[in-house]
Protein backbone atom coordinates (compact mmCIF):
# COMPACT_ATOMS: atom_id res chain seq x y z
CA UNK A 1 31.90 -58.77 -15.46
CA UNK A 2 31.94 -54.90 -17.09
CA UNK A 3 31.24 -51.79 -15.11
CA UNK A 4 28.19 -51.20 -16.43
CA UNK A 5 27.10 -55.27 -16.17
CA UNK A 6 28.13 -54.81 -11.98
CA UNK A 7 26.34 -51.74 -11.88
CA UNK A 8 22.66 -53.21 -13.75
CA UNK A 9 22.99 -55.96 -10.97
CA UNK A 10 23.76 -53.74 -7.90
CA UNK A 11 20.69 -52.04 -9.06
CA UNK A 12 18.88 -54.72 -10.14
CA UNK A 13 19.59 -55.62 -6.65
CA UNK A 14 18.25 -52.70 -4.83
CA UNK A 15 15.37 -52.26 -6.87
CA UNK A 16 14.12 -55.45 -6.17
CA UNK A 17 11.59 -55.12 -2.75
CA UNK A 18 10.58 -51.86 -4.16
CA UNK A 19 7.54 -51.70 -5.92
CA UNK A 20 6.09 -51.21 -9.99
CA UNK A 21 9.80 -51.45 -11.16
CA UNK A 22 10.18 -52.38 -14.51
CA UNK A 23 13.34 -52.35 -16.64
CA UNK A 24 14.03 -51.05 -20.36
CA UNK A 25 17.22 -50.66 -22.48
CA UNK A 26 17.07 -46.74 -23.48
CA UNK A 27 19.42 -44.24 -24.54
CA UNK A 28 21.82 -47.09 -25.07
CA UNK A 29 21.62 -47.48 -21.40
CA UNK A 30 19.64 -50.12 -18.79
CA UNK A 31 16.94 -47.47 -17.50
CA UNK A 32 14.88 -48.31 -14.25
CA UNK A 33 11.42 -47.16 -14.35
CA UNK A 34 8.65 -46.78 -11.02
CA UNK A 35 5.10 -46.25 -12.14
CA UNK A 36 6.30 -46.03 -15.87
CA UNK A 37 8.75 -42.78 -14.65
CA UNK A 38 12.28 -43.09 -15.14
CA UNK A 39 13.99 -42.93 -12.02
CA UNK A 40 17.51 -44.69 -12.59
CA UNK A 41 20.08 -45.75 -15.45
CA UNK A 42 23.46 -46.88 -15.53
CA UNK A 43 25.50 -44.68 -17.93
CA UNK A 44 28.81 -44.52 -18.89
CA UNK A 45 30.16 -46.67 -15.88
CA UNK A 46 28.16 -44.61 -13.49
CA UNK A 47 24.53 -44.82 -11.80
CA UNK A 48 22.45 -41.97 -12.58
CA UNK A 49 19.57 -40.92 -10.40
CA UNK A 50 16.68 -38.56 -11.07
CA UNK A 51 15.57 -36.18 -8.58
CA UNK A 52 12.64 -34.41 -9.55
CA UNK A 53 12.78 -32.88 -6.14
CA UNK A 54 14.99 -29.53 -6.23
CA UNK A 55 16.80 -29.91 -2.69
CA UNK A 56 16.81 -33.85 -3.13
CA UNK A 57 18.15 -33.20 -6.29
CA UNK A 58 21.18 -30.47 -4.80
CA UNK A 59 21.55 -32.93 -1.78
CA UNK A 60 22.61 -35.78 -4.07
CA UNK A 61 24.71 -33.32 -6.54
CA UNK A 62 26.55 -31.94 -3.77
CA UNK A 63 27.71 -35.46 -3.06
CA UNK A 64 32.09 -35.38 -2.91
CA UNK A 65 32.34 -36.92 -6.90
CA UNK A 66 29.25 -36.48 -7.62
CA UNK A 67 27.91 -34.66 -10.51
CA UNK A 68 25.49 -33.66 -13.13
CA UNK A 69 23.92 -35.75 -15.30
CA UNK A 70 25.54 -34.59 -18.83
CA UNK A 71 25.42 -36.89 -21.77
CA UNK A 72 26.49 -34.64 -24.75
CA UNK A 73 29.85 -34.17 -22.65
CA UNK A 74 28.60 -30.22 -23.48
CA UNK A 75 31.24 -29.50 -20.25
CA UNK A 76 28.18 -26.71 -19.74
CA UNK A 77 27.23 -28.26 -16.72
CA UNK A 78 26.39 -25.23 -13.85
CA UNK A 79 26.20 -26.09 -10.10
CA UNK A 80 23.49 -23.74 -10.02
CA UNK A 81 20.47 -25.23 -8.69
CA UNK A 82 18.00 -23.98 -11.63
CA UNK A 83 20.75 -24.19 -13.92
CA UNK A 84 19.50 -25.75 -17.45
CA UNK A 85 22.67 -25.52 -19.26
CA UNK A 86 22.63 -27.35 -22.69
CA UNK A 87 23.25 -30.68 -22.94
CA UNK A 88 23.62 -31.11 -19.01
CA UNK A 89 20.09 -32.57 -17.44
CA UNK A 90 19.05 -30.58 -14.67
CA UNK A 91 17.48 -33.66 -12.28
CA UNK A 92 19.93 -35.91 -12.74
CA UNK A 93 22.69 -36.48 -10.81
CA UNK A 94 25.73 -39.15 -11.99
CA UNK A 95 26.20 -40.76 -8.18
CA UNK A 96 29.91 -40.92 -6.75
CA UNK A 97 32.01 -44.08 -8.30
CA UNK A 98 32.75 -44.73 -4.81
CA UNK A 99 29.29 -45.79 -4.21
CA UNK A 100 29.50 -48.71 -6.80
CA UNK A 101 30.91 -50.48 -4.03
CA UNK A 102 28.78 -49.40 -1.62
CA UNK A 103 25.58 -50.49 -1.51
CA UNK A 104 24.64 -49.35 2.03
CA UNK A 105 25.30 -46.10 0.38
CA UNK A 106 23.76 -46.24 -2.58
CA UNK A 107 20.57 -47.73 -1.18
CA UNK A 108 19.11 -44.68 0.57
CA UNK A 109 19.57 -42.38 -3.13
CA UNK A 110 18.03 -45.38 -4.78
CA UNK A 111 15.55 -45.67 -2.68
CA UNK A 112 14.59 -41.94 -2.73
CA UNK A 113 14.79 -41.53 -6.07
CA UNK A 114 11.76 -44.60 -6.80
CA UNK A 115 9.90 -42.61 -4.22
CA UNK A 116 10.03 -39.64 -6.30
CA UNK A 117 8.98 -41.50 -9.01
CA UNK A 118 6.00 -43.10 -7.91
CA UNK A 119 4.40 -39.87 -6.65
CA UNK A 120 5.24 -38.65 -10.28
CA UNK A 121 1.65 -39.30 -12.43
CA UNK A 122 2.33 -42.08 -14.65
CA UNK A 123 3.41 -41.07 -18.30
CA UNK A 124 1.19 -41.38 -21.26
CA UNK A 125 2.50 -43.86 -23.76
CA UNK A 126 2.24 -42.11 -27.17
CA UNK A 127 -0.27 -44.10 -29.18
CA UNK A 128 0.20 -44.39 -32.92
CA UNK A 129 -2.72 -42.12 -33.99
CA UNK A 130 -1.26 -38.98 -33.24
CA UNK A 131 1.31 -39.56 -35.80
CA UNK A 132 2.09 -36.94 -38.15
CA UNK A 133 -0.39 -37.54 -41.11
CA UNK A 134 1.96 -37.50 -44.07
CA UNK A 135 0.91 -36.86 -48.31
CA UNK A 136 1.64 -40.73 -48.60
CA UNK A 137 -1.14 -41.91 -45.79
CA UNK A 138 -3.58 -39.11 -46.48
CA UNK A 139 -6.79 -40.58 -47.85
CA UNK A 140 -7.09 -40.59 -52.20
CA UNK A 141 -8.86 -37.22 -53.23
CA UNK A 142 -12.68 -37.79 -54.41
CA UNK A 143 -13.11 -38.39 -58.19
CA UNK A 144 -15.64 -36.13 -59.58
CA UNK A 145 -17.09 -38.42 -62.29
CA UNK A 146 -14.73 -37.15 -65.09
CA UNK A 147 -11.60 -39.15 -66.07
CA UNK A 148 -8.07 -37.09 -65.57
CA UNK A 149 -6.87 -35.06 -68.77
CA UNK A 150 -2.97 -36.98 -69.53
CA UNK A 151 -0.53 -34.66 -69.41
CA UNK A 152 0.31 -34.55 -73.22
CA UNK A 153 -3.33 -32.75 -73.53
CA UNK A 154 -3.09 -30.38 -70.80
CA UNK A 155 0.09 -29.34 -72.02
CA UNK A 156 -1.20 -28.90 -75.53
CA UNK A 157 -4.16 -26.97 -74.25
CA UNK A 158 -2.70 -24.28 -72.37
CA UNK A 159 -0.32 -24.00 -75.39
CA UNK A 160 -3.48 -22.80 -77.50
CA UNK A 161 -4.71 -20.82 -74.82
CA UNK A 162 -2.01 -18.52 -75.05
């Protein structure tokens, strides 16, 4: 089994008694969701929490091997609590490897992190209607009665105009 295969299980696993978890592939990653909020993924051999809460959030990053969350690989990353350096996600924290072993360990962060997630209101899914109206799906412009001049006889008739 990969990494990333033992890691979807051991959360898989710990996710399980809590409640309105539901489970997407996103980012190219297996994403954990409570109350249709995002609150774990596995990434890059690693579990990856979201801590909406600030001190939650420096609790977990302060963690020995912990760190955060920074898919770009920007290197940007700050340990500054209200850091929002580019690339680098300021909620997330990438949990110690150690604690891929550990689930006694992990279970508590887990755990924490759903509860942050459920008092989160749940997010809007993005309906289809507030697309961007493009020139091709705009409605056909109103005929006035008259049939279109081709463009031979404009042409020809701003030539004479001149």
């Amino acid at each position: 089994m990969s990494l990333n295969a033992h890691l979807k299980s051991l959360l898989q696993d710990l996710s399980a008694e809590l409640p309105e978890v539901t489970e997407r592939f996103m980012f190219g990653s297996d994403a954990f969701f409570a109350n249709t909020n995002i609150y774990a993924l596995v990434w890059d051999g690693r579990v990856v929490l979201r801590f909406p809460n600030q001190e939650k959030f420096v609790t977990a990053r302060d963690l020995e091997d912990a760190a955060i969350f920074d898919p770009m690989g920007s290197g940007k990353t700050r340990r500054s609590p209200t850091a929002s350096p580019q690339g680098a996600l300021r909620k997330w924290v990438c949990m110690p490897e150690s604690m891929a072993d550990d689930v006694e360990a992990l279970r508590p962060w887990v755990e924490e992190a759903h509860r942050e997630a459920m008092m989160e209101p749940p997010r809007k899914k993005k309906s289809a209607s507030k697309k961007k109206t493009t020139t091709a799906s705009r409605a056909p412009a109103r005929r006035t009665g008259k049939a279109p001049a081709s463009r031979a006889s404009r042409a020809g008739s701003r030539r004479g105009s001149r």
